[in-house]
ModelCIF file with pLDDT and N, C-alpha, C, O atoms, coordinates in Angstrom:
data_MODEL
#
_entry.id   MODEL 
#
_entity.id                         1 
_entity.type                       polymer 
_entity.pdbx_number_of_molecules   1 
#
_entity_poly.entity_id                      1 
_entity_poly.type                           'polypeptide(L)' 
_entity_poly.nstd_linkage                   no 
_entity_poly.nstd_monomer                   no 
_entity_poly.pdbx_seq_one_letter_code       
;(UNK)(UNK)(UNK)(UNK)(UNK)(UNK)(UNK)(UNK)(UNK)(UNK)(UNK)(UNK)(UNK)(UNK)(UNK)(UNK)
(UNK)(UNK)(UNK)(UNK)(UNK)(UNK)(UNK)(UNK)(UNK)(UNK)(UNK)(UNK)(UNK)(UNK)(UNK)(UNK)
(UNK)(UNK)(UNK)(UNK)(UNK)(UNK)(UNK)(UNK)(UNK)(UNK)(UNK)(UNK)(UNK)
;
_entity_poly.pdbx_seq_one_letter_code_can   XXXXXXXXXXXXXXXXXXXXXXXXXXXXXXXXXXXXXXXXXXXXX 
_entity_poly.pdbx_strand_id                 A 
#
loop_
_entity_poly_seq.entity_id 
_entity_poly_seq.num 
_entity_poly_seq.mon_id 
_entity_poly_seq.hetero 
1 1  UNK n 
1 2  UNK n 
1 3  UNK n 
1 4  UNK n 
1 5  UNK n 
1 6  UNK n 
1 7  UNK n 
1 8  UNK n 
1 9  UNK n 
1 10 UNK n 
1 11 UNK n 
1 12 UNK n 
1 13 UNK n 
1 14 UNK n 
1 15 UNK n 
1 16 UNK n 
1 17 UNK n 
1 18 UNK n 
1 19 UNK n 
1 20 UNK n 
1 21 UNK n 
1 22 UNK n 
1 23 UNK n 
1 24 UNK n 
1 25 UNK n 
1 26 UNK n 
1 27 UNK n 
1 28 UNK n 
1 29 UNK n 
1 30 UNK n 
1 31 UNK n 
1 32 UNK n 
1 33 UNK n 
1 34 UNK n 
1 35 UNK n 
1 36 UNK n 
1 37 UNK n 
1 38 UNK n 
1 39 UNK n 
1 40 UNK n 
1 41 UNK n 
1 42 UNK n 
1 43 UNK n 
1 44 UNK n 
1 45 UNK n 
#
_struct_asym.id          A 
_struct_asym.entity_id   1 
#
loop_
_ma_qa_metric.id 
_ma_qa_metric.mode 
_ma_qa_metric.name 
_ma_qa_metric.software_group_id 
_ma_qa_metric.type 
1 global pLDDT . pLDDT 
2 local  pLDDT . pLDDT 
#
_ma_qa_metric_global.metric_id      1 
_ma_qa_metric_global.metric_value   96.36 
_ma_qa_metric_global.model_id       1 
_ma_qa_metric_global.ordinal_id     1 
#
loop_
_ma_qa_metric_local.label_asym_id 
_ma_qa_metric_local.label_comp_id 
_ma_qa_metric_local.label_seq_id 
_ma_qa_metric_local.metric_id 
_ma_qa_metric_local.metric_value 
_ma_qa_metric_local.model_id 
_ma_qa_metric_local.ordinal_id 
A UNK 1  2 96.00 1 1  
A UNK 2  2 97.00 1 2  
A UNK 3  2 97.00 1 3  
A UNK 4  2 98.00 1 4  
A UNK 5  2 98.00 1 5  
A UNK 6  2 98.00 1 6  
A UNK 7  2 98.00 1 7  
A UNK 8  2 97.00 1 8  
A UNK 9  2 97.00 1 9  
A UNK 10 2 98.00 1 10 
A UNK 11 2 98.00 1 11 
A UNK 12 2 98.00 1 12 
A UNK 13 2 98.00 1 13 
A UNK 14 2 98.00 1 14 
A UNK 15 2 98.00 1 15 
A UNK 16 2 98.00 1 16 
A UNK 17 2 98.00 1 17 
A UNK 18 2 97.00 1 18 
A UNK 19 2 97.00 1 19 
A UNK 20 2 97.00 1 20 
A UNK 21 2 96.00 1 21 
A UNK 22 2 96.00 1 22 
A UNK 23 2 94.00 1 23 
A UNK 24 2 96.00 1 24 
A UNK 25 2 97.00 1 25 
A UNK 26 2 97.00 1 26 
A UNK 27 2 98.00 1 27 
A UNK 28 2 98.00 1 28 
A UNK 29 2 98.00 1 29 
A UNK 30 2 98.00 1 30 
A UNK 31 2 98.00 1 31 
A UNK 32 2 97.00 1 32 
A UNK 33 2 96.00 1 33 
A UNK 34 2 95.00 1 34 
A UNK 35 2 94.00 1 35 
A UNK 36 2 94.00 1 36 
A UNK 37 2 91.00 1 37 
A UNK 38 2 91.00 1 38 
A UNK 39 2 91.00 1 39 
A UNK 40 2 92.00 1 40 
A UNK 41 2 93.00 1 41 
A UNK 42 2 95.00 1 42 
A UNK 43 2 96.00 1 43 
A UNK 44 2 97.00 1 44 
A UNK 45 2 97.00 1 45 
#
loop_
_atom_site.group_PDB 
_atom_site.id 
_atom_site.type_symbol 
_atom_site.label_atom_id 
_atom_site.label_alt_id 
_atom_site.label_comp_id 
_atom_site.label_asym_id 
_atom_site.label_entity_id 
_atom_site.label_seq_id 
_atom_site.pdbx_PDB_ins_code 
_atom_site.Cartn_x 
_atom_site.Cartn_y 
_atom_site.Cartn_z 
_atom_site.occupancy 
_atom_site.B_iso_or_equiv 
_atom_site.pdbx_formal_charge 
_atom_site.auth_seq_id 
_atom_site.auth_comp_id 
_atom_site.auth_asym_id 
_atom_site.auth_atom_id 
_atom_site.pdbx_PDB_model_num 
ATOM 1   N N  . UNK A 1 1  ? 0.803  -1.219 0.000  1.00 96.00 ? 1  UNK A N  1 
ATOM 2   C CA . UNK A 1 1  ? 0.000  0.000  0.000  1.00 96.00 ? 1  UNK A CA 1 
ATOM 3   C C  . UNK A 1 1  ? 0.836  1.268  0.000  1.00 96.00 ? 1  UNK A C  1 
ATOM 4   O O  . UNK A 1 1  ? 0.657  2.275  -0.686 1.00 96.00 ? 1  UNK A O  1 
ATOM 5   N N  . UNK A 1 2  ? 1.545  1.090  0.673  1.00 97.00 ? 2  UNK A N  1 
ATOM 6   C CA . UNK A 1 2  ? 3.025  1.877  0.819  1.00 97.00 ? 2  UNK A CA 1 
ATOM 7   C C  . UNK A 1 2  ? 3.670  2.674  -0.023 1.00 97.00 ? 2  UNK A C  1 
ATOM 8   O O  . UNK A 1 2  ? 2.747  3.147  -0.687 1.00 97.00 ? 2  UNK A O  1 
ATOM 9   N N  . UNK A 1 3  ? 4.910  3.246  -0.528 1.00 97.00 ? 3  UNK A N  1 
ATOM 10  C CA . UNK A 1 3  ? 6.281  3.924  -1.233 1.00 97.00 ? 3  UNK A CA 1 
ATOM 11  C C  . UNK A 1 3  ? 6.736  4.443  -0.555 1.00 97.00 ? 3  UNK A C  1 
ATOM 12  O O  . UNK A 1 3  ? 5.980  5.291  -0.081 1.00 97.00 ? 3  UNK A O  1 
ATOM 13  N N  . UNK A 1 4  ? 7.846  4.453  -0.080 1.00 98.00 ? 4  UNK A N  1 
ATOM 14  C CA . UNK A 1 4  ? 8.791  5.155  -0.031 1.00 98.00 ? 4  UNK A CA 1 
ATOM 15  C C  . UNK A 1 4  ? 9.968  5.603  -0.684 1.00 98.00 ? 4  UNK A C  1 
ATOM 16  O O  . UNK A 1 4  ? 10.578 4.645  -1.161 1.00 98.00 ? 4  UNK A O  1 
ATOM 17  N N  . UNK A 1 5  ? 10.602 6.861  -0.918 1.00 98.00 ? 5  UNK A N  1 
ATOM 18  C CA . UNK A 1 5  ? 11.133 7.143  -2.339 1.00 98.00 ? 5  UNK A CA 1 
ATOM 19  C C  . UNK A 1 5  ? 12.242 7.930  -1.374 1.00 98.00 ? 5  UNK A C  1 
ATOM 20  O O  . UNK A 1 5  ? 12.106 7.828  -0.155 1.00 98.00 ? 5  UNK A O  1 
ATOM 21  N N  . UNK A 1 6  ? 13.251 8.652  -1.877 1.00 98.00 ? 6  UNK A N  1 
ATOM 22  C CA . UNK A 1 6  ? 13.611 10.156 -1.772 1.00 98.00 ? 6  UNK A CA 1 
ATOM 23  C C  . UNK A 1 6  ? 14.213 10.283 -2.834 1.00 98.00 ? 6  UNK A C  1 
ATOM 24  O O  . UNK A 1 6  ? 14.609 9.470  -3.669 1.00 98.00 ? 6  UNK A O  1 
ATOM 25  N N  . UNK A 1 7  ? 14.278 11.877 -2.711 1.00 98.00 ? 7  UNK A N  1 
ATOM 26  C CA . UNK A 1 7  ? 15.017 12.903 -3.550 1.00 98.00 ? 7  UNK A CA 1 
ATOM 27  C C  . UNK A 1 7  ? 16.634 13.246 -2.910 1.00 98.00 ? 7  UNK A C  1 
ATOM 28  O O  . UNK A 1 7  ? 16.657 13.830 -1.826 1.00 98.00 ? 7  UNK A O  1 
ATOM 29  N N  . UNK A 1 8  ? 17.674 12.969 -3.420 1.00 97.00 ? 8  UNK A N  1 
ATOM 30  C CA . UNK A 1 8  ? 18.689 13.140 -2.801 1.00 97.00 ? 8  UNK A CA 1 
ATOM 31  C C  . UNK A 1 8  ? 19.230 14.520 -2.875 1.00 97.00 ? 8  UNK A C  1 
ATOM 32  O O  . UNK A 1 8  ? 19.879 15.143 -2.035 1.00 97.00 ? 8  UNK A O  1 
ATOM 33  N N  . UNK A 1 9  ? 18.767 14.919 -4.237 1.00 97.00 ? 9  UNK A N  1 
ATOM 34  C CA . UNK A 1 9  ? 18.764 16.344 -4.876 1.00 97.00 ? 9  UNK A CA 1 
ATOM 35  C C  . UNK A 1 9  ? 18.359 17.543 -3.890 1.00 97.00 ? 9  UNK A C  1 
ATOM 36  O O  . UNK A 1 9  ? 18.951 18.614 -3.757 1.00 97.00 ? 9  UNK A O  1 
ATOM 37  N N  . UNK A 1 10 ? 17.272 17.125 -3.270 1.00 98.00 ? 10 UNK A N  1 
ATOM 38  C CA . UNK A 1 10 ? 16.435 17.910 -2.562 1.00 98.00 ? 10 UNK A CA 1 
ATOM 39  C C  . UNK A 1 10 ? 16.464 17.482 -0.903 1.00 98.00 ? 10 UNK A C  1 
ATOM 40  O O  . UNK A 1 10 ? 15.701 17.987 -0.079 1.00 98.00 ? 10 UNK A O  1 
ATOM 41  N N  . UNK A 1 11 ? 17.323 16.626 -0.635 1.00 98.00 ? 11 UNK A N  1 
ATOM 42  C CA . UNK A 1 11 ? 17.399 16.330 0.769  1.00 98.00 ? 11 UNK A CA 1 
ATOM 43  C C  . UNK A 1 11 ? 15.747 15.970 1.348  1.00 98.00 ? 11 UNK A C  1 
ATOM 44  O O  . UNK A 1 11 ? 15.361 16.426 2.425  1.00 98.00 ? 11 UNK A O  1 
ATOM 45  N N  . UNK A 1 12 ? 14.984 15.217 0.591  1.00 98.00 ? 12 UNK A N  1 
ATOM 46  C CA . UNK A 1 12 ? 13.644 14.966 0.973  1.00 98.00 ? 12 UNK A CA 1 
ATOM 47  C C  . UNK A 1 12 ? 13.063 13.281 0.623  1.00 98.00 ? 12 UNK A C  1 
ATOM 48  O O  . UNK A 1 12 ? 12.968 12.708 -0.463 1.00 98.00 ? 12 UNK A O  1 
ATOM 49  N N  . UNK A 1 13 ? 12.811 12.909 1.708  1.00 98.00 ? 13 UNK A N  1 
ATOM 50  C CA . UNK A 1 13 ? 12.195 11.704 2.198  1.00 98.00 ? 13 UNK A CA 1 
ATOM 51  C C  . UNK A 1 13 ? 10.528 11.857 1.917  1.00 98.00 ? 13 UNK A C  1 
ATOM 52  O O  . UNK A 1 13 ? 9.792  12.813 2.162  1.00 98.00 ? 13 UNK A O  1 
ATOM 53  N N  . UNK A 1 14 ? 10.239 10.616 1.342  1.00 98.00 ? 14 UNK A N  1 
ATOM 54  C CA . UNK A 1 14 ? 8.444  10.860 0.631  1.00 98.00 ? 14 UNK A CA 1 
ATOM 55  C C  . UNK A 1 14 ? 8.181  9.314  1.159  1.00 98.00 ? 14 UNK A C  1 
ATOM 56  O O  . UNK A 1 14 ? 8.891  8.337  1.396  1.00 98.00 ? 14 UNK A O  1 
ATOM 57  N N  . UNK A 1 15 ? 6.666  9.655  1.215  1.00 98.00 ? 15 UNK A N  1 
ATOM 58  C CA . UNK A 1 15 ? 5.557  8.104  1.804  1.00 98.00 ? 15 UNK A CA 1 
ATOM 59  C C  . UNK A 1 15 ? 4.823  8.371  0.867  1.00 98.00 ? 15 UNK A C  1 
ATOM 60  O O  . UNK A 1 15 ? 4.540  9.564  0.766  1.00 98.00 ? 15 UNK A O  1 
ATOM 61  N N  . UNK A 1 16 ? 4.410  7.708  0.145  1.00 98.00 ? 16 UNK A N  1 
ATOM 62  C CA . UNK A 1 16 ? 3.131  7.669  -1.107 1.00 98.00 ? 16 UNK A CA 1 
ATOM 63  C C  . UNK A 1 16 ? 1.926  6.665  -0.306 1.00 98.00 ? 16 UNK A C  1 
ATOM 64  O O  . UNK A 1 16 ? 2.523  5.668  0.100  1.00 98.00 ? 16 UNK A O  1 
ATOM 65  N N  . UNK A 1 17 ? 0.982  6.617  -0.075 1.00 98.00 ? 17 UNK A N  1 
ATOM 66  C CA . UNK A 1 17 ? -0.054 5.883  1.144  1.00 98.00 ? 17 UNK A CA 1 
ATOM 67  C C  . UNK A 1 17 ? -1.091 5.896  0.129  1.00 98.00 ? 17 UNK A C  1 
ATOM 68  O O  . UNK A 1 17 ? -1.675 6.872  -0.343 1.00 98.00 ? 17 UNK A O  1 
ATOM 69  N N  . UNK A 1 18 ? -1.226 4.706  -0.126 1.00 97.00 ? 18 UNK A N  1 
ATOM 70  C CA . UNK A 1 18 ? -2.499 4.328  -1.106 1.00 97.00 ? 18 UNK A CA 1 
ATOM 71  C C  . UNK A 1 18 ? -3.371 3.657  -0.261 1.00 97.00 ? 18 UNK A C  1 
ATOM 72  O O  . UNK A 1 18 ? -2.895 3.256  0.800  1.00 97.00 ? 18 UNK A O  1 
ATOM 73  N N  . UNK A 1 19 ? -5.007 3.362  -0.588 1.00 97.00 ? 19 UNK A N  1 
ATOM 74  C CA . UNK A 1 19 ? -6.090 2.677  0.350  1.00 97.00 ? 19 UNK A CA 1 
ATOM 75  C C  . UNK A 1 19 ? -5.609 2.794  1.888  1.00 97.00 ? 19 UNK A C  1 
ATOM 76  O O  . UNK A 1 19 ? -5.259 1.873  2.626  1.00 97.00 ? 19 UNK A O  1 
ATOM 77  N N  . UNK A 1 20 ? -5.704 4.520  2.244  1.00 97.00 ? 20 UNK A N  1 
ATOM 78  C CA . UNK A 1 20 ? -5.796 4.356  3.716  1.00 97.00 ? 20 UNK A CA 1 
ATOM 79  C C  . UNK A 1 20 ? -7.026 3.705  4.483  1.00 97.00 ? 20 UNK A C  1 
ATOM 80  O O  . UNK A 1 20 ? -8.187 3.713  4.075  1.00 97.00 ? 20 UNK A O  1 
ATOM 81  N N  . UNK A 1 21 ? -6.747 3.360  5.203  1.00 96.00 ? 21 UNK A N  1 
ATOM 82  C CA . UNK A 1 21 ? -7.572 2.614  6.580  1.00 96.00 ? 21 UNK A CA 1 
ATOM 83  C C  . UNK A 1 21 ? -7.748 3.745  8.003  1.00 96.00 ? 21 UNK A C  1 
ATOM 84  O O  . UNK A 1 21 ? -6.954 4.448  8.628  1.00 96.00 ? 21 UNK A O  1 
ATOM 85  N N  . UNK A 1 22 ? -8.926 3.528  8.076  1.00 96.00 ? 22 UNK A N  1 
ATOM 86  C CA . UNK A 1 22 ? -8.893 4.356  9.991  1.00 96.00 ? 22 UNK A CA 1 
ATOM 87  C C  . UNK A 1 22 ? -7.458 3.376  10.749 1.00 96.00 ? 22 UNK A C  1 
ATOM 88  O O  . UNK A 1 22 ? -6.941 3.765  11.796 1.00 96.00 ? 22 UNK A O  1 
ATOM 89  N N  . UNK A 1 23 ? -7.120 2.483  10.237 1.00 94.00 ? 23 UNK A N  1 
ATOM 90  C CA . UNK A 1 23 ? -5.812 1.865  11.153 1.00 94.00 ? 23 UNK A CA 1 
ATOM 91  C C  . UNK A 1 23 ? -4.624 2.757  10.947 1.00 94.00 ? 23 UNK A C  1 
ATOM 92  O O  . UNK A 1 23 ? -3.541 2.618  11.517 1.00 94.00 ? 23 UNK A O  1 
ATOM 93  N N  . UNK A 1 24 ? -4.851 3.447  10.301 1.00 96.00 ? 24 UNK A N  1 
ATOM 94  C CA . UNK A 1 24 ? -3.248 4.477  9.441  1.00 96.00 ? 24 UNK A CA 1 
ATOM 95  C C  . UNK A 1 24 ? -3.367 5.287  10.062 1.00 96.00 ? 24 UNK A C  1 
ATOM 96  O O  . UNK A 1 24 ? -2.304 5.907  10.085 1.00 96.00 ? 24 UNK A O  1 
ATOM 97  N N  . UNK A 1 25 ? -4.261 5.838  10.805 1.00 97.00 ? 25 UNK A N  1 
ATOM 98  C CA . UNK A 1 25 ? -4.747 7.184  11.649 1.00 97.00 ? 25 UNK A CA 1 
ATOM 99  C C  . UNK A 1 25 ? -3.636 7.300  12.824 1.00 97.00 ? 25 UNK A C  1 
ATOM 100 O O  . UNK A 1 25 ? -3.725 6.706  13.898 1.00 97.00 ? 25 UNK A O  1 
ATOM 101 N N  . UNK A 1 26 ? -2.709 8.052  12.496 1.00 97.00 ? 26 UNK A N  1 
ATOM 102 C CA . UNK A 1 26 ? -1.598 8.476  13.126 1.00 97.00 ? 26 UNK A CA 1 
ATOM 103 C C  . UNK A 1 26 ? -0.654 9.656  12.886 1.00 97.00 ? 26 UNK A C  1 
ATOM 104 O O  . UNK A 1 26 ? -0.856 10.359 11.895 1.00 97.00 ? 26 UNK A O  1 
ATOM 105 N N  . UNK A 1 27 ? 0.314  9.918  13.673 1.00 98.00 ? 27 UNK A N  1 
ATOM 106 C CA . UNK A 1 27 ? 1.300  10.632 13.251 1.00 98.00 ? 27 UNK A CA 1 
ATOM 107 C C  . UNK A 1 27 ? 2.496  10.593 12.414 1.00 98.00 ? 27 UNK A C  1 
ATOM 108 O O  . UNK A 1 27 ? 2.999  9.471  12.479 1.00 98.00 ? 27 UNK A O  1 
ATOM 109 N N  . UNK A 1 28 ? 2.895  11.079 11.948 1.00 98.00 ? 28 UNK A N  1 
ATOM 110 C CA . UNK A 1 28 ? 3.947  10.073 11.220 1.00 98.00 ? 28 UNK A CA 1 
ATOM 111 C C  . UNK A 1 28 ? 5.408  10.790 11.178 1.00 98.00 ? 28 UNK A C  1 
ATOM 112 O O  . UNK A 1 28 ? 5.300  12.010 11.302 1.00 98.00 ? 28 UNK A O  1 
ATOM 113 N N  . UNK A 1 29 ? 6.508  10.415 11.058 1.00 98.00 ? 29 UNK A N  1 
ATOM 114 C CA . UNK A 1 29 ? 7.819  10.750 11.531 1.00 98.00 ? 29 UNK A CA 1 
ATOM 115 C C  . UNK A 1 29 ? 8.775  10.147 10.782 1.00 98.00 ? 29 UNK A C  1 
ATOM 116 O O  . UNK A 1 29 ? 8.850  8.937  10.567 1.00 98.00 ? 29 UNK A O  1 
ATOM 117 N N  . UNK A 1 30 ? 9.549  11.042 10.361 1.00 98.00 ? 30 UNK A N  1 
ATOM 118 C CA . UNK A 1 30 ? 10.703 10.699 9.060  1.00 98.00 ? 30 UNK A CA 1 
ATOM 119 C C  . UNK A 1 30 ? 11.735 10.793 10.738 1.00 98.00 ? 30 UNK A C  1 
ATOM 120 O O  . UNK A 1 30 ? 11.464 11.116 11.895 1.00 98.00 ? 30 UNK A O  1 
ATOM 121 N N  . UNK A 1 31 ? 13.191 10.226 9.885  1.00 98.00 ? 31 UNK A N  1 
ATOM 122 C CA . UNK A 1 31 ? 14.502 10.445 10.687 1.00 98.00 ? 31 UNK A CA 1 
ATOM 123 C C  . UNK A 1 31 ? 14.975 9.217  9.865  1.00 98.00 ? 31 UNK A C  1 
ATOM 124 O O  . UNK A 1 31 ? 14.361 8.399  9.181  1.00 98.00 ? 31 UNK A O  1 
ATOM 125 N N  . UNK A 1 32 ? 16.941 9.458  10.331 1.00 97.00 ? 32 UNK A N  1 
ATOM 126 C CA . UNK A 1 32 ? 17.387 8.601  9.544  1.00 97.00 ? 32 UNK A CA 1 
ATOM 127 C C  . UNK A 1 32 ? 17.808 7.700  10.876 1.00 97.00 ? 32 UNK A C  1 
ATOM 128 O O  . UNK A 1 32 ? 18.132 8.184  11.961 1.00 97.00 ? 32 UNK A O  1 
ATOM 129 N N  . UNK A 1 33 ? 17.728 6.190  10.535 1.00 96.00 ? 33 UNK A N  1 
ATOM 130 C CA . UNK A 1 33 ? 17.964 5.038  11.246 1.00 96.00 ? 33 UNK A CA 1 
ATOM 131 C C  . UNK A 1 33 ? 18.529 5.586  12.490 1.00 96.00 ? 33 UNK A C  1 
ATOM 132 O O  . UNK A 1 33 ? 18.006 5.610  13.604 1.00 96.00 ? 33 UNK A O  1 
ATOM 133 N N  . UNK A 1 34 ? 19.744 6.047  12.101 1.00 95.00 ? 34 UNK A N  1 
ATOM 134 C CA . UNK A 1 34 ? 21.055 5.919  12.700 1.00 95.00 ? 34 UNK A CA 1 
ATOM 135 C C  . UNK A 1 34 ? 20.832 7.317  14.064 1.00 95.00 ? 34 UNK A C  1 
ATOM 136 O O  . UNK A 1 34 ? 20.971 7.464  15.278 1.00 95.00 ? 34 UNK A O  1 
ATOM 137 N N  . UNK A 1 35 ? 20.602 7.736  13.400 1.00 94.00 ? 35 UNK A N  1 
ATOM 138 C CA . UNK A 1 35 ? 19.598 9.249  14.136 1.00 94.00 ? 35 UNK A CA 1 
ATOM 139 C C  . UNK A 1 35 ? 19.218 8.736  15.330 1.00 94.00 ? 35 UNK A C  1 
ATOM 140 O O  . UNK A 1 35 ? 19.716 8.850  16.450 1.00 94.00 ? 35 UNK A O  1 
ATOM 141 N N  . UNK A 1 36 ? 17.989 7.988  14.818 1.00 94.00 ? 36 UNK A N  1 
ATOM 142 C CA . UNK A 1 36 ? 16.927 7.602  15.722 1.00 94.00 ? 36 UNK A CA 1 
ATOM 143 C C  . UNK A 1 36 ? 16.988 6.794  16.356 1.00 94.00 ? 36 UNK A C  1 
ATOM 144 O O  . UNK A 1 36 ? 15.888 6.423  16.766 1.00 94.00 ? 36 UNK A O  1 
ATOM 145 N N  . UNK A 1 37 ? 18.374 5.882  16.930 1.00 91.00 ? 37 UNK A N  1 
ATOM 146 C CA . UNK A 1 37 ? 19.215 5.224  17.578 1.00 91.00 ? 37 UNK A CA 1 
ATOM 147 C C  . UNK A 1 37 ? 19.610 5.741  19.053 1.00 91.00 ? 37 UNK A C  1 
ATOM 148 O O  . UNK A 1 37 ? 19.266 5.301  20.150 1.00 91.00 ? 37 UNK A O  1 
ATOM 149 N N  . UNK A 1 38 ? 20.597 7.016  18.652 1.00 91.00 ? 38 UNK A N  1 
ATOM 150 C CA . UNK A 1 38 ? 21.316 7.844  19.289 1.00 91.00 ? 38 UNK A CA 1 
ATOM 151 C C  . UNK A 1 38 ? 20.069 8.315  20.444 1.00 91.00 ? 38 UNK A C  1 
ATOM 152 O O  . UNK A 1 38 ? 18.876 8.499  20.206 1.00 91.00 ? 38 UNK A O  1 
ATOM 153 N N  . UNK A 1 39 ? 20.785 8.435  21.736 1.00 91.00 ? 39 UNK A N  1 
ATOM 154 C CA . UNK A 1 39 ? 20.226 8.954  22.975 1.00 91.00 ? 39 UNK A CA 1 
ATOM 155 C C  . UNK A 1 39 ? 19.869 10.110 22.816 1.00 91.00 ? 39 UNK A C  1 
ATOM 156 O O  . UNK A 1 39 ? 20.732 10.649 22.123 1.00 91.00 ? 39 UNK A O  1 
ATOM 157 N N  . UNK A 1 40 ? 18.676 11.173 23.191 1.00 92.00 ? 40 UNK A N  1 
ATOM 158 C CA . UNK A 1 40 ? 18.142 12.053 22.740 1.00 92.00 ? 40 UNK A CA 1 
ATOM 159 C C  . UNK A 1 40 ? 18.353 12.627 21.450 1.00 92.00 ? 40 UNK A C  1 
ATOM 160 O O  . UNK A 1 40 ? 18.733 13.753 21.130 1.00 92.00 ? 40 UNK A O  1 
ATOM 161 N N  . UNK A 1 41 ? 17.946 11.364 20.594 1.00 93.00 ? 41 UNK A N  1 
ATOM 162 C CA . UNK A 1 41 ? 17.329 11.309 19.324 1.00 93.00 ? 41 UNK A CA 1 
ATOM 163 C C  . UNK A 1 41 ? 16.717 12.701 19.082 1.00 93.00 ? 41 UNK A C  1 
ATOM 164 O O  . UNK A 1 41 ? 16.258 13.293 20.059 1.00 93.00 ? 41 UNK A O  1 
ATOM 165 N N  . UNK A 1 42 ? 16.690 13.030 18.385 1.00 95.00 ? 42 UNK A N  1 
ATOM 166 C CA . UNK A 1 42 ? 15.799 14.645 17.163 1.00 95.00 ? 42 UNK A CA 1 
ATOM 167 C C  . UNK A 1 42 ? 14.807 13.927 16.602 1.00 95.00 ? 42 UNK A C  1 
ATOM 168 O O  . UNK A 1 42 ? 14.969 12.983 15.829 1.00 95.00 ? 42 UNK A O  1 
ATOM 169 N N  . UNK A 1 43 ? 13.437 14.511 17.109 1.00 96.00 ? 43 UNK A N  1 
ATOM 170 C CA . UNK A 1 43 ? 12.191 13.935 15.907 1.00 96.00 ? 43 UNK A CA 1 
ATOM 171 C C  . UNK A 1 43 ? 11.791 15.220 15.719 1.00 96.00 ? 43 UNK A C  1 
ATOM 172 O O  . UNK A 1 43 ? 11.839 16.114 16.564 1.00 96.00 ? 43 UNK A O  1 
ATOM 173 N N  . UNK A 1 44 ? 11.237 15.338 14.150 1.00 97.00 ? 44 UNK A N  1 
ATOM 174 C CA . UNK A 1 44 ? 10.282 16.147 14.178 1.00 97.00 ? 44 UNK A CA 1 
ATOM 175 C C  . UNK A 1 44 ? 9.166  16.426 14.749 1.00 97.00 ? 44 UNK A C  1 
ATOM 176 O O  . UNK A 1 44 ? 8.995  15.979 15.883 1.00 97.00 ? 44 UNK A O  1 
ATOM 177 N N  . UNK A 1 45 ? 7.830  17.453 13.955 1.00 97.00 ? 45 UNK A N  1 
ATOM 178 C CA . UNK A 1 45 ? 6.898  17.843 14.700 1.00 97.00 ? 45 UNK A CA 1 
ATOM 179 C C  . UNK A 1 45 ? 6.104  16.170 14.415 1.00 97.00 ? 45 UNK A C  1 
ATOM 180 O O  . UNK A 1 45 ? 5.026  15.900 14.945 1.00 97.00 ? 45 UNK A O  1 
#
């Protein structure tokens, strides 16, 4: 249902979300792996 793509050009991370569900009903949060590892991790809004 999914994609995920990026633009390296543009420093931008994309979700393409086809046939959402009320189960998808959330927030959602980019970061890179390695990032989001590390002890007081950076998330976005």
């Amino acid at each position: 249902r999914f994609t995920i793509s990026r633009d390296n050009a543009k420093d931008t991370l994309y979700l393409q979300m086809n046939n959402l569900t009320p189960e998808d009903t959330a927030v959602y949060y980019c970061n890179a792996l390695s990032e989001a590892l590390k002890r007081g991790a950076t998330w976005g809004q």
